[in-house]
C-alpha atoms as a PDB file:
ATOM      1  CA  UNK A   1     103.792 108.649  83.927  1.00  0.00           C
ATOM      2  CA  UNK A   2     103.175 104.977  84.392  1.00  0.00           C
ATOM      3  CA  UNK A   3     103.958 102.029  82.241  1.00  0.00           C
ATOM      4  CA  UNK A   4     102.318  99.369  81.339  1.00  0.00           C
ATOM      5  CA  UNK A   5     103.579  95.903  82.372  1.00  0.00           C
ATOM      6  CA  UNK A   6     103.260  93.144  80.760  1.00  0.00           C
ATOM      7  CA  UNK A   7     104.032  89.202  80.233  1.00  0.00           C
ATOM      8  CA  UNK A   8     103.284  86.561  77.647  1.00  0.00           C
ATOM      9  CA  UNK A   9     102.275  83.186  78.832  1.00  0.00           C
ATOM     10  CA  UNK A  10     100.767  79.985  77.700  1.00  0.00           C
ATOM     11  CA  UNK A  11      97.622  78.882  78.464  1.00  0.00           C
ATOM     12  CA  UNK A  12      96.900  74.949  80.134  1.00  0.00           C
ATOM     13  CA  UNK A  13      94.518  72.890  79.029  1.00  0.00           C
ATOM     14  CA  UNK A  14      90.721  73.960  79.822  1.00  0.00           C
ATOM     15  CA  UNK A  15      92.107  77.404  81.193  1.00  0.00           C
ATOM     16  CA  UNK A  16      89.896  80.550  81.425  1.00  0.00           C
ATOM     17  CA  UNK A  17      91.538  83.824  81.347  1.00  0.00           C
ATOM     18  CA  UNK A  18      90.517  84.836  84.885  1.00  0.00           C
ATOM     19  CA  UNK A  19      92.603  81.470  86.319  1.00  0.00           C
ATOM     20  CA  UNK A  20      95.036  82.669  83.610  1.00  0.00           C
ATOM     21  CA  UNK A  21      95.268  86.006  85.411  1.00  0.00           C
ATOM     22  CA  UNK A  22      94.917  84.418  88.818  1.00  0.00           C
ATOM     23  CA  UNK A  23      97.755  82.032  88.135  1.00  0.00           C
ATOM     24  CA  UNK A  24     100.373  84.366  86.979  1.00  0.00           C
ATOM     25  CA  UNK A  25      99.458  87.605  89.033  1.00  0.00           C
ATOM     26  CA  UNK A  26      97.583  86.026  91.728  1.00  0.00           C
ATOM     27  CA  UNK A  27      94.370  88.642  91.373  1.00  0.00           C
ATOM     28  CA  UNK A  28      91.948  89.432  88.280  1.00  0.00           C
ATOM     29  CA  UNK A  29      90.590  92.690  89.406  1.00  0.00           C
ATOM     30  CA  UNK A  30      91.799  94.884  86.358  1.00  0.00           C
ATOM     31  CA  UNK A  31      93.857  92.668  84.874  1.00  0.00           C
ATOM     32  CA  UNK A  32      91.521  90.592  83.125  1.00  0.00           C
ATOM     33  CA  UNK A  33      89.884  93.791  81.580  1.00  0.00           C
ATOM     34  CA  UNK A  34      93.229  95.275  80.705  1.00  0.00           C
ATOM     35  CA  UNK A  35      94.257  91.989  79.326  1.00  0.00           C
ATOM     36  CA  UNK A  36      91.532  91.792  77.078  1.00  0.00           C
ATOM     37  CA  UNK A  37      92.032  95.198  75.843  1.00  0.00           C
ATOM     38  CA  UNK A  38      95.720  94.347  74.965  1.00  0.00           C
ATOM     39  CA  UNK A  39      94.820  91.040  72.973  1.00  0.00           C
ATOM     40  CA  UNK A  40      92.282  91.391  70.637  1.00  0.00           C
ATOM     41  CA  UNK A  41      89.944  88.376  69.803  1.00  0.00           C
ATOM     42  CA  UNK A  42      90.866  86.699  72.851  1.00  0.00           C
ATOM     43  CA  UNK A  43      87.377  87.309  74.120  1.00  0.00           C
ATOM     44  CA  UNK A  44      86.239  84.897  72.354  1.00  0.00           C
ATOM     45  CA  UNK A  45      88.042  82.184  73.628  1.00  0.00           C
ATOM     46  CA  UNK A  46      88.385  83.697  77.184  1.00  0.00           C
ATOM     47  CA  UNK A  47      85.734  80.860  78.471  1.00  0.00           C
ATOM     48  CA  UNK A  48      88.240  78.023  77.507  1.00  0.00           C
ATOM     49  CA  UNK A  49      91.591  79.322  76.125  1.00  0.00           C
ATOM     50  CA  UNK A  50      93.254  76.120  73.890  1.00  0.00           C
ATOM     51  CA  UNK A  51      95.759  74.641  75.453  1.00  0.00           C
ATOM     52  CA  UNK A  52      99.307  76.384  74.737  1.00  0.00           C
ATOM     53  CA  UNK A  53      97.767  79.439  73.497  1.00  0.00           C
ATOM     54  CA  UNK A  54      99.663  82.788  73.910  1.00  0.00           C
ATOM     55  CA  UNK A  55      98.247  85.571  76.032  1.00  0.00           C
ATOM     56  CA  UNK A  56      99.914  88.717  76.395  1.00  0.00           C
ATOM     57  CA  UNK A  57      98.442  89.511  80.260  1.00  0.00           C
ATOM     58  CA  UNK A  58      98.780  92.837  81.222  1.00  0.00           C
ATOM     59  CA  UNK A  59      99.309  93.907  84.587  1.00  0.00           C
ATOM     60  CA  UNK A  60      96.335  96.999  85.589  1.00  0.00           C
ATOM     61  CA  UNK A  61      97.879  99.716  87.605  1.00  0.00           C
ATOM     62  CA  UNK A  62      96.776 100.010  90.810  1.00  0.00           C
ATOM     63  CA  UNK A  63      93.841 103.043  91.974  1.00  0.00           C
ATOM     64  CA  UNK A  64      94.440 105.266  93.186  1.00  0.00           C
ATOM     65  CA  UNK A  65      93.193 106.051  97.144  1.00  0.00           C
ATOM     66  CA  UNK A  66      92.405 109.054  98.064  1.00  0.00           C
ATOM     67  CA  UNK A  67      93.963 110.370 101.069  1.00  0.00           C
ATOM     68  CA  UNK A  68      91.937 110.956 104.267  1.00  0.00           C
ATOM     69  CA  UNK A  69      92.757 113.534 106.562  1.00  0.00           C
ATOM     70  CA  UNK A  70      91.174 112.703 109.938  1.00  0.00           C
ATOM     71  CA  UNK A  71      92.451 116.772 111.466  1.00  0.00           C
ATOM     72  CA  UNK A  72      92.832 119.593 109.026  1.00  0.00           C
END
């Protein structure tokens, strides 16, 4: 069972949520989907979050990759 981690941060001034994500977890794959799931209404205001707004980003888990097995 995996949990689900998590931060709260402030937004800067003119900040979208993907350079929000980028920022603080250094990727956006996931994490802006998850994020937006976690913090309802923020969609709207994803495109240019006001400045000092709180934004609970949530950390996706990773995929899984499935294994190859080159001899069986």
């Amino acid at each position: 069972m995996s949990t689900v981690q998590s931060v709260t941060v402030r937004a800067h001034q003119h900040e979208t949520l993907d350079a929000l994500a980028w920022r603080k977890l250094g990727a956006t794959a996931g994490h802006v989907e998850a994020t937006l799931a976690a913090n309802p209404g923020l969609a709207k205001l994803a495109a240019d979050i006001p400045e000092g707004q709180a934004v609970r980003l949530v950390k996706a888990p990773e995929a899984a990759r499935p294994t190859v097995y080159l001899w069986t």
